[in-house]
PDB file of N, CA and C in Angstrom:
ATOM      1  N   UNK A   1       0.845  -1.173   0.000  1.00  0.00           N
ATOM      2  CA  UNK A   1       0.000   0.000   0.000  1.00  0.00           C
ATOM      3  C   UNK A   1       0.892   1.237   0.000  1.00  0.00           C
ATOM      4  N   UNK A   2       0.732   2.861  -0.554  1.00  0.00           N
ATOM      5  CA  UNK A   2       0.965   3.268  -0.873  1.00  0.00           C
ATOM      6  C   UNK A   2       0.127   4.789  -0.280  1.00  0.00           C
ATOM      7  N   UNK A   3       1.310   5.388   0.357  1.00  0.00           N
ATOM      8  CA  UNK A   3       0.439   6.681   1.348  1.00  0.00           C
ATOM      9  C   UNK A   3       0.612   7.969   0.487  1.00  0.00           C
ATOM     10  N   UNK A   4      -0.132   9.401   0.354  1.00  0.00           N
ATOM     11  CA  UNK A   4       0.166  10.015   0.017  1.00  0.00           C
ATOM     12  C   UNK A   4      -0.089  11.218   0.983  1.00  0.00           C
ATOM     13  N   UNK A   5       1.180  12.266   0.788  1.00  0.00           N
ATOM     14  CA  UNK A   5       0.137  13.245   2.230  1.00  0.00           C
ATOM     15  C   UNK A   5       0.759  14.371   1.441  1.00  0.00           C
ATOM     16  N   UNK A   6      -0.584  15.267   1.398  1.00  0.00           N
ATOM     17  CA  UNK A   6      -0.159  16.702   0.871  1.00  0.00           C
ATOM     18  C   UNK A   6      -0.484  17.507   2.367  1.00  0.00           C
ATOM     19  N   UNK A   7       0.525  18.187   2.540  1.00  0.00           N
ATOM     20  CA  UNK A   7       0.496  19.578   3.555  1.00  0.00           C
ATOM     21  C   UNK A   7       0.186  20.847   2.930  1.00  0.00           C
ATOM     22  N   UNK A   8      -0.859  20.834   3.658  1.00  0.00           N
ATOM     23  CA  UNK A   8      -2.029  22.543   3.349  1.00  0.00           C
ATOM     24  C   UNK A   8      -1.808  23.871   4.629  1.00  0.00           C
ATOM     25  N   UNK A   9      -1.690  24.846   3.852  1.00  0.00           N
ATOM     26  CA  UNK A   9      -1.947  26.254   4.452  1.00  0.00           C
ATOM     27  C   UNK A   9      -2.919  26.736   3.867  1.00  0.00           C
ATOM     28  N   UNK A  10      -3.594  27.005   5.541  1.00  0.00           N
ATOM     29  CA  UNK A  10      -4.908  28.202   5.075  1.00  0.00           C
ATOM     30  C   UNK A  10      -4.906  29.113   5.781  1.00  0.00           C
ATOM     31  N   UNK A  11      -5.538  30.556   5.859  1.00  0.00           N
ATOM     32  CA  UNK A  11      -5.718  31.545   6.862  1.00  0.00           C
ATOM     33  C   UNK A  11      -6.479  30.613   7.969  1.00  0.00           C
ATOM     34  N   UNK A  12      -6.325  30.303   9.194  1.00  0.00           N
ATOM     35  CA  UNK A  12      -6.865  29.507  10.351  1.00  0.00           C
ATOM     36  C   UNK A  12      -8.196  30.018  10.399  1.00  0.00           C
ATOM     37  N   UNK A  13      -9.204  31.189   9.805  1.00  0.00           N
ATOM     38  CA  UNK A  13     -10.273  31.740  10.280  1.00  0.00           C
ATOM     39  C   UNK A  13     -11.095  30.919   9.061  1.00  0.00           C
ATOM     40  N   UNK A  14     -10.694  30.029   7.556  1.00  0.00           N
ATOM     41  CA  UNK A  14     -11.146  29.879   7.227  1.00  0.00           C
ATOM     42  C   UNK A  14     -11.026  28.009   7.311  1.00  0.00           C
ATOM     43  N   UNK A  15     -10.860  27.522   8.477  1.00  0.00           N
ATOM     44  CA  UNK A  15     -10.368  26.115   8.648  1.00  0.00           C
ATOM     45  C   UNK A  15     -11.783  25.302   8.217  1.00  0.00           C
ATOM     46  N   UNK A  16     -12.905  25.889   8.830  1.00  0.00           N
ATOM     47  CA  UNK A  16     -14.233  25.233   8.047  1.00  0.00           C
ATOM     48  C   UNK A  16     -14.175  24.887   6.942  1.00  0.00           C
ATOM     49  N   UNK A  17     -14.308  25.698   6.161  1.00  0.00           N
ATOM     50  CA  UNK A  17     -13.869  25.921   4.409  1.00  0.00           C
ATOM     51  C   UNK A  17     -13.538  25.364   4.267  1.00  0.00           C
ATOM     52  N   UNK A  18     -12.208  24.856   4.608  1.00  0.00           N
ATOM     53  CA  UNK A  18     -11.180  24.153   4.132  1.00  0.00           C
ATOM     54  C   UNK A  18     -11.261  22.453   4.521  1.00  0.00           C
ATOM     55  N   UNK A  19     -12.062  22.423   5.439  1.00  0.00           N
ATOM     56  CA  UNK A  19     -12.705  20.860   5.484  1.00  0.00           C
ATOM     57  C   UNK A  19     -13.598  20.541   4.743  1.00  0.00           C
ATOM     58  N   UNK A  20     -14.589  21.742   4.878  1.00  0.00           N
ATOM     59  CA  UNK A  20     -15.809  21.188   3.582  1.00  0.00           C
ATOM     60  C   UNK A  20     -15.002  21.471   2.779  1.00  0.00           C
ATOM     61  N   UNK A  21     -14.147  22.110   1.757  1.00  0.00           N
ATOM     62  CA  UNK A  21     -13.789  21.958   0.473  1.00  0.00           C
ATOM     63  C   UNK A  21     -13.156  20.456   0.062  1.00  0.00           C
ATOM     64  N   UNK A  22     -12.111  20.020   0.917  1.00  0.00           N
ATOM     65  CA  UNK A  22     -11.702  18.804   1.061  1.00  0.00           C
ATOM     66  C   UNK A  22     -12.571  17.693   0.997  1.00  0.00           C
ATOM     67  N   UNK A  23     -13.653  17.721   1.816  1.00  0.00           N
ATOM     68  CA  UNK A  23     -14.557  16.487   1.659  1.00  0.00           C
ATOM     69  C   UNK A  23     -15.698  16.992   0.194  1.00  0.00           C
ATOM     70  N   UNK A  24     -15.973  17.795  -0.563  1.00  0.00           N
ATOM     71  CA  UNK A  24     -16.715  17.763  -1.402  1.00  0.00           C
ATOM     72  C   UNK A  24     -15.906  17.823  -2.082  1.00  0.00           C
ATOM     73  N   UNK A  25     -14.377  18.015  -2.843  1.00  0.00           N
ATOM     74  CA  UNK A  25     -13.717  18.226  -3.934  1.00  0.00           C
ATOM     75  C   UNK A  25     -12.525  17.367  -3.973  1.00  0.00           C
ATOM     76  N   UNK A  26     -11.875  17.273  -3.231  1.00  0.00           N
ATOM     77  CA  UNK A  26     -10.445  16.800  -3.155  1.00  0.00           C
ATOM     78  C   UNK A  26     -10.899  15.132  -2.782  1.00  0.00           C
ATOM     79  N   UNK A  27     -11.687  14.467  -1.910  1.00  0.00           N
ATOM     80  CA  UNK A  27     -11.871  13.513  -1.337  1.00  0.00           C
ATOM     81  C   UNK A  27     -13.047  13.091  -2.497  1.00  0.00           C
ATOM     82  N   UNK A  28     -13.759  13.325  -3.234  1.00  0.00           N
ATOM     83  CA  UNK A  28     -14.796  13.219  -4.623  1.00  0.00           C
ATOM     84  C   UNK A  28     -13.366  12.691  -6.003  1.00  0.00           C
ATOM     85  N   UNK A  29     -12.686  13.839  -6.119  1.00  0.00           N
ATOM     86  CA  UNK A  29     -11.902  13.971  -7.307  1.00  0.00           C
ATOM     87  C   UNK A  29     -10.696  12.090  -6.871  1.00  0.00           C
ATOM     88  N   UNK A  30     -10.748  11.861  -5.764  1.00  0.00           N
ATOM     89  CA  UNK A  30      -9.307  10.924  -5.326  1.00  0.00           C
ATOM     90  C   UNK A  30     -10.143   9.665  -5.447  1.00  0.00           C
ATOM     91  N   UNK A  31     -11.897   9.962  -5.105  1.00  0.00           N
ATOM     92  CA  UNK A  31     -12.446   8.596  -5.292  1.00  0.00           C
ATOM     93  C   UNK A  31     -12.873   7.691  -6.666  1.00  0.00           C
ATOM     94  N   UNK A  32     -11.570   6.336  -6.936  1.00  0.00           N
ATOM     95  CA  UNK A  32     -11.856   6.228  -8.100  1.00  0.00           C
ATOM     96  C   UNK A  32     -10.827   4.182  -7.521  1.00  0.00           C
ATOM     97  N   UNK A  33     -10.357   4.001  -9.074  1.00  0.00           N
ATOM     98  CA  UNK A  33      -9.727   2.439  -8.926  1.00  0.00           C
ATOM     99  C   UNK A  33      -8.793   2.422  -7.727  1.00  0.00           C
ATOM    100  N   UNK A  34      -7.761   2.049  -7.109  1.00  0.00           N
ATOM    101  CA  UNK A  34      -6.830   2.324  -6.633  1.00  0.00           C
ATOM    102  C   UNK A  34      -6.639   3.069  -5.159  1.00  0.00           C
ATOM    103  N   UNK A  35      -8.416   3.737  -4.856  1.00  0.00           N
ATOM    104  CA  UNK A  35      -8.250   4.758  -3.718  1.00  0.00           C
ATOM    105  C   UNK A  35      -8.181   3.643  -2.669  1.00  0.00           C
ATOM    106  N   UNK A  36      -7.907   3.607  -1.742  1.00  0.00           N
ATOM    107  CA  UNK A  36      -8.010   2.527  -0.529  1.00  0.00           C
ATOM    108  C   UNK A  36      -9.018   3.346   0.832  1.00  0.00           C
ATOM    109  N   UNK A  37      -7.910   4.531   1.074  1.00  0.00           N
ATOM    110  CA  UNK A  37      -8.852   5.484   2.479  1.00  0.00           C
ATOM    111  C   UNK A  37      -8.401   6.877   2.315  1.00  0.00           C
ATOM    112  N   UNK A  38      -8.891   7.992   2.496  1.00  0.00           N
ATOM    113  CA  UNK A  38      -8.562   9.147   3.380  1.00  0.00           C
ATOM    114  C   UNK A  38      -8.852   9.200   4.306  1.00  0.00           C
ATOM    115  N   UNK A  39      -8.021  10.753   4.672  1.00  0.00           N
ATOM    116  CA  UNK A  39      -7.719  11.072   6.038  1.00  0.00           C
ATOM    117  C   UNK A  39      -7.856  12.636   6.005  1.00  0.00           C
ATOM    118  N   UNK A  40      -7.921  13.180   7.105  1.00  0.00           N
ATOM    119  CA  UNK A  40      -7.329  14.525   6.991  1.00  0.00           C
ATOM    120  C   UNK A  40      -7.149  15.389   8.271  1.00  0.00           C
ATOM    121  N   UNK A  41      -6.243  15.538   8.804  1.00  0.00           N
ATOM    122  CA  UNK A  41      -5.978  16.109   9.876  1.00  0.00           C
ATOM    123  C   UNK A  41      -5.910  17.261   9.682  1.00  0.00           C
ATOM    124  N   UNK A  42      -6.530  17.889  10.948  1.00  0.00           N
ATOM    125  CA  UNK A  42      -6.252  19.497  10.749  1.00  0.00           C
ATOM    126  C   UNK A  42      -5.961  20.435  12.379  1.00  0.00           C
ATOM    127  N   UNK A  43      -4.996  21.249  12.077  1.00  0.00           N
ATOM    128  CA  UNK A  43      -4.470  22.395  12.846  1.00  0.00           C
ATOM    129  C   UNK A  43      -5.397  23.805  12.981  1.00  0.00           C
ATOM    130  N   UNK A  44      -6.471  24.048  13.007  1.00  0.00           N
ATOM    131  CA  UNK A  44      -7.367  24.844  13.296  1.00  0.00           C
ATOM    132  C   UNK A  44      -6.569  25.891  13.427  1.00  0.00           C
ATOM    133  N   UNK A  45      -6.149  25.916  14.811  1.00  0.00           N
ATOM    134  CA  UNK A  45      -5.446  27.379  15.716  1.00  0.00           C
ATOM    135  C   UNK A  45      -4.477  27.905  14.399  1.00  0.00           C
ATOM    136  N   UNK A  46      -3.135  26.852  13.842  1.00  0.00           N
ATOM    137  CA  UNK A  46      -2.427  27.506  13.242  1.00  0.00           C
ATOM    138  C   UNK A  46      -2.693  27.130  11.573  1.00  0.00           C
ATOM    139  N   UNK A  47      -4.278  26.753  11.045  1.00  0.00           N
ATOM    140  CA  UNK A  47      -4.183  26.923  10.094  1.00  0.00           C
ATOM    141  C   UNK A  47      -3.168  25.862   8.991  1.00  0.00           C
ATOM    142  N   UNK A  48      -3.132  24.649   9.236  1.00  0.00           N
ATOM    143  CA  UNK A  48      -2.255  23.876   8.938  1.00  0.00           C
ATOM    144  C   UNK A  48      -3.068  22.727   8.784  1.00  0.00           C
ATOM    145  N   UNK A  49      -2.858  21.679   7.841  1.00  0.00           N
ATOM    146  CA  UNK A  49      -3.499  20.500   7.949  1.00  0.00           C
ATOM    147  C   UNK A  49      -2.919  19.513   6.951  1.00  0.00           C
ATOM    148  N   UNK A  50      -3.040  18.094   7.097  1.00  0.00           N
ATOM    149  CA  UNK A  50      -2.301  17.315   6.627  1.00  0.00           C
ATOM    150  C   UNK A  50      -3.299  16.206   5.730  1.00  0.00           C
ATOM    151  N   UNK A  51      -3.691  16.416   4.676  1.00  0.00           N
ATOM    152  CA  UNK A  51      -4.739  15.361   3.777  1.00  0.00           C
ATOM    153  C   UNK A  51      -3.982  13.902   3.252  1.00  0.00           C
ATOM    154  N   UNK A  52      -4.315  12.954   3.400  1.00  0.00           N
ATOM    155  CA  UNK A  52      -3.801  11.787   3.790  1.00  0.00           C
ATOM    156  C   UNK A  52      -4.606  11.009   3.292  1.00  0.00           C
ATOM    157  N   UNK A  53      -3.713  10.117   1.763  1.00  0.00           N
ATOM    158  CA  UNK A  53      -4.734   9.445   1.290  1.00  0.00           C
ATOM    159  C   UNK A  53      -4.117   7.977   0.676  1.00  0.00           C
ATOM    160  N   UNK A  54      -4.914   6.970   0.929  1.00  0.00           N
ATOM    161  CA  UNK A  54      -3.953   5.229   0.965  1.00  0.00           C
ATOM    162  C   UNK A  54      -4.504   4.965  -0.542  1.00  0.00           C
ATOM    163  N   UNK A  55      -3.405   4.607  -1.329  1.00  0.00           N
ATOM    164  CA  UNK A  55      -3.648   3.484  -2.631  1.00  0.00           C
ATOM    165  C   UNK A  55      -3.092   2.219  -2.337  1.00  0.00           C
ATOM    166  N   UNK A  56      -3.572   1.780  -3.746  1.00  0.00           N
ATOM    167  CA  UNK A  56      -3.320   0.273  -3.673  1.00  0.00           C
ATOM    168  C   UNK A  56      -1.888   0.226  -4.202  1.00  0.00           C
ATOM    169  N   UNK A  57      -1.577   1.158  -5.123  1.00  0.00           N
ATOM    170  CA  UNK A  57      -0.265   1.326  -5.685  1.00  0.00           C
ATOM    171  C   UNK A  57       0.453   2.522  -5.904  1.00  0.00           C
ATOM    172  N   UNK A  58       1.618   2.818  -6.364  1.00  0.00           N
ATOM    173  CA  UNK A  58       2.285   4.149  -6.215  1.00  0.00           C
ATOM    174  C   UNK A  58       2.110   5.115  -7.335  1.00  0.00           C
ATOM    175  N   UNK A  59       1.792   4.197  -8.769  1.00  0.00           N
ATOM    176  CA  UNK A  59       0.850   5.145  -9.757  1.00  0.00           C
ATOM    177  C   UNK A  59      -0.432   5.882  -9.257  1.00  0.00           C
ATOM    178  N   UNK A  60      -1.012   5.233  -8.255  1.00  0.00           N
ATOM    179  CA  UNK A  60      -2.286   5.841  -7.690  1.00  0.00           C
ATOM    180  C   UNK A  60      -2.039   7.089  -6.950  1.00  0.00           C
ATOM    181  N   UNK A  61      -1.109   6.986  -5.896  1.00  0.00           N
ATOM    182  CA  UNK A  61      -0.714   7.921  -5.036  1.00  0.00           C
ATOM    183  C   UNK A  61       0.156   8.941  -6.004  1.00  0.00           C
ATOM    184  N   UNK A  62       0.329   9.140  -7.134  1.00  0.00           N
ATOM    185  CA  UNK A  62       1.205  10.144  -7.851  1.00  0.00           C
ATOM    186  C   UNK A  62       0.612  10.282  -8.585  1.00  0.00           C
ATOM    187  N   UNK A  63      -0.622  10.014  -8.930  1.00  0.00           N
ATOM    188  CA  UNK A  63      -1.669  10.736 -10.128  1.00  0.00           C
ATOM    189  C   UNK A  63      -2.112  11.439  -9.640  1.00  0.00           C
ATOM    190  N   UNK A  64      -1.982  12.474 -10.966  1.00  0.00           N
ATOM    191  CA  UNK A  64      -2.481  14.189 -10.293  1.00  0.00           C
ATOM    192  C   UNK A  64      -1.716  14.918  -8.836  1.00  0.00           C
ATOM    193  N   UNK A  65      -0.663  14.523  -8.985  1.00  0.00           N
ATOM    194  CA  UNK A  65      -0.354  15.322  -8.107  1.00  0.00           C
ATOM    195  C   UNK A  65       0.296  16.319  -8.205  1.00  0.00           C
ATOM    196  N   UNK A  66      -0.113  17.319  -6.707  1.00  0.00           N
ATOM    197  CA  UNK A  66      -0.393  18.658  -7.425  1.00  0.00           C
ATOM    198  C   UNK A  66       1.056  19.613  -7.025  1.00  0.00           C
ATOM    199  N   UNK A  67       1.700  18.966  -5.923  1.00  0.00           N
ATOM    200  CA  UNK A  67       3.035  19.734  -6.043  1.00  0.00           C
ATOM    201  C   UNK A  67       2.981  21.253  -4.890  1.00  0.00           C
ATOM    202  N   UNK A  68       3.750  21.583  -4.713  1.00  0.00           N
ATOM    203  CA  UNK A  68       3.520  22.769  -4.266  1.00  0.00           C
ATOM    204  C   UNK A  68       3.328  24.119  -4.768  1.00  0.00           C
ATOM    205  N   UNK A  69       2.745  24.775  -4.271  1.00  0.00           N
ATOM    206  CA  UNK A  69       2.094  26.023  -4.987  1.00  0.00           C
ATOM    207  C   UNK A  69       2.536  27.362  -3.793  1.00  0.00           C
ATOM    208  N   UNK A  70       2.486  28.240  -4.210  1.00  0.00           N
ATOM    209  CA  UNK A  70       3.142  29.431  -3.861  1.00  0.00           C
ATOM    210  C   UNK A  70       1.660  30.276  -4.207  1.00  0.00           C
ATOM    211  N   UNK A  71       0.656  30.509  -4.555  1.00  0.00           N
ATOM    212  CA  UNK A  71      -0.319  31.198  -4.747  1.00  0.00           C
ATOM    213  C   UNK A  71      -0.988  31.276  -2.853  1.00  0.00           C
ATOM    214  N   UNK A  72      -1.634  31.966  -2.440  1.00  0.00           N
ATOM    215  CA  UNK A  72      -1.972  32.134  -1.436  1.00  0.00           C
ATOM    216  C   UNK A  72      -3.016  31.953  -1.303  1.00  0.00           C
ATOM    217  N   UNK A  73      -3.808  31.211   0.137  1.00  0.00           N
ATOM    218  CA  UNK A  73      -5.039  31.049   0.378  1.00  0.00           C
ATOM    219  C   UNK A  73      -6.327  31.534   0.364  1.00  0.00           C
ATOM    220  N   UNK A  74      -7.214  31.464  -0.417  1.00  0.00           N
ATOM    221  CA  UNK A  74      -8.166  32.107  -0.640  1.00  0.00           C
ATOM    222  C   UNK A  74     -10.231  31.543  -0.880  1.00  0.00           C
ATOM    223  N   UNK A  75     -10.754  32.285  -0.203  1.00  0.00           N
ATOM    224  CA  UNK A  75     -11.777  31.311   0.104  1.00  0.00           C
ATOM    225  C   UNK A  75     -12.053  30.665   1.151  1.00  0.00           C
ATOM    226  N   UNK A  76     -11.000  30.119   1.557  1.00  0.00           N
ATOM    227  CA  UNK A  76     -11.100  28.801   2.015  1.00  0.00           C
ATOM    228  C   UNK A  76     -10.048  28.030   1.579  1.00  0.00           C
ATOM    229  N   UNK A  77     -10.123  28.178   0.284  1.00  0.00           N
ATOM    230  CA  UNK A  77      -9.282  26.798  -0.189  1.00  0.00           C
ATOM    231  C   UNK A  77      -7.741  26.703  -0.297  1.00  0.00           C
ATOM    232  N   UNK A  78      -7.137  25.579   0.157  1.00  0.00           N
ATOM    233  CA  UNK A  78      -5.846  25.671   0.996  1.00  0.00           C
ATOM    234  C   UNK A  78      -4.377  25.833   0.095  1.00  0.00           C
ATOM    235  N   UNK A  79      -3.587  26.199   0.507  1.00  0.00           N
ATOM    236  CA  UNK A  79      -2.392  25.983  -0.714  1.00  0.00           C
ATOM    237  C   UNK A  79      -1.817  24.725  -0.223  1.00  0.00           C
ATOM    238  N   UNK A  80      -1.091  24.299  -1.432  1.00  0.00           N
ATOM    239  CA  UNK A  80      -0.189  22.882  -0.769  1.00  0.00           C
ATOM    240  C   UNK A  80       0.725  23.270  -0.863  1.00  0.00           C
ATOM    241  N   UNK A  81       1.691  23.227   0.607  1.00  0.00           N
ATOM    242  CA  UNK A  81       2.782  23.388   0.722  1.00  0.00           C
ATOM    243  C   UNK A  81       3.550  22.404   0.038  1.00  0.00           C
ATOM    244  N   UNK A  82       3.809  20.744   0.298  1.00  0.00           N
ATOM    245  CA  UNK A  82       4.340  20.303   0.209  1.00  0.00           C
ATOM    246  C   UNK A  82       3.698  18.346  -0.069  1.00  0.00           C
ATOM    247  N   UNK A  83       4.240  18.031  -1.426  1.00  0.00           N
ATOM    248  CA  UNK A  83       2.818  16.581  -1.290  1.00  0.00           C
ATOM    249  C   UNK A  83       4.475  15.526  -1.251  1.00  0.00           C
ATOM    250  N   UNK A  84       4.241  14.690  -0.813  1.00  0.00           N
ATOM    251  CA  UNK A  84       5.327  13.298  -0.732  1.00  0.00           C
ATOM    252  C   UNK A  84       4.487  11.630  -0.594  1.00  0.00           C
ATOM    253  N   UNK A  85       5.047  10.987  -1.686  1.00  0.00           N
ATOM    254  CA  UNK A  85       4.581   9.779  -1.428  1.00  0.00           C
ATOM    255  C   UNK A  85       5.413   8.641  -0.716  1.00  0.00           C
ATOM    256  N   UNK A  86       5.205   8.002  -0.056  1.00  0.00           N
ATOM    257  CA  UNK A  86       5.660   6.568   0.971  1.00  0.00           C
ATOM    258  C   UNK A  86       4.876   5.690   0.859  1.00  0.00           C
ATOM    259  N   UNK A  87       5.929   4.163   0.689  1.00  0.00           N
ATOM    260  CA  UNK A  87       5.191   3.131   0.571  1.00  0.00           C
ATOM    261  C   UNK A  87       4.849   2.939   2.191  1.00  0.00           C
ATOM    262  N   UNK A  88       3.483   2.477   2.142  1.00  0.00           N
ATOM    263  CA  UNK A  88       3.511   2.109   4.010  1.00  0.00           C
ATOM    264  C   UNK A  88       4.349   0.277   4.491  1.00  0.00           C
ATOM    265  N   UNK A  89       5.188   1.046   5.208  1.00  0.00           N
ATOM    266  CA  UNK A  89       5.979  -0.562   5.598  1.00  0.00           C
ATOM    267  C   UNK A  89       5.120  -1.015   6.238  1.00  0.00           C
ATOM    268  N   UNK A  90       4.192  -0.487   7.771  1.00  0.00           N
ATOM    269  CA  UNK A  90       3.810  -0.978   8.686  1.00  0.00           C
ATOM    270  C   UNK A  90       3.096  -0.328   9.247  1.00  0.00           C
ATOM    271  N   UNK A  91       1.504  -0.807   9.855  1.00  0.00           N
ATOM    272  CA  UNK A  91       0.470  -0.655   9.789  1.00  0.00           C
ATOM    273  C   UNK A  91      -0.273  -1.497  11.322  1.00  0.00           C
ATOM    274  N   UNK A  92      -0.368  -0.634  12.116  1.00  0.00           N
ATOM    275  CA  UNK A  92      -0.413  -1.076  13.284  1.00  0.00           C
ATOM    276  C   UNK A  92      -1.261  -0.555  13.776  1.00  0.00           C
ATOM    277  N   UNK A  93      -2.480  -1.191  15.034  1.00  0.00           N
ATOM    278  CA  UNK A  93      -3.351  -0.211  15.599  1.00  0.00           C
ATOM    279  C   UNK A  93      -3.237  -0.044  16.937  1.00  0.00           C
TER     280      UNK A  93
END
């Protein structure tokens, strides 16, 4: 299995936004062959959050991905600082 985690900045006043945008757009657009689970953690206070999403393979987790962006937060909707894929070694509860 195959993790992908993009790190988001938003203005913290618009952290709502930025969950509903995630679950109607980003978590819609990822659901397809290959998706396994999301996730998405979020930093409210400082506006920070971590979207977190399992494939079956590493073509899955690197399609469409979006890279980091330098445009600034707006709306709501978050910039990605930074996306990285990892195979998951180990998986524990």
């Amino acid at each position: 299995m195959w993790v992908r985690i993009d790190e988001l900045s938003f203005p913290a006043e618009h952290a709502q936004d930025v969950i509903d945008h995630v679950r109607n757009h980003a978590v819609v657009r990822h659901n397809g062959a290959g998706l396994v689970g999301f996730r998405l953690l979020v930093d409210r206070e400082n506006g920070h959050a971590l979207d977190v999403s399992y494939w079956d393979d590493a073509a899955g987790a690197r399609a469409d991905q979006r890279g980091p962006m330098t445009a600034s937060a707006t709306d709501g909707e978050p910039t990605v600082l930074r996306t990285d894929v990892y195979e998951l070694a180990i998986d524990s509860v």
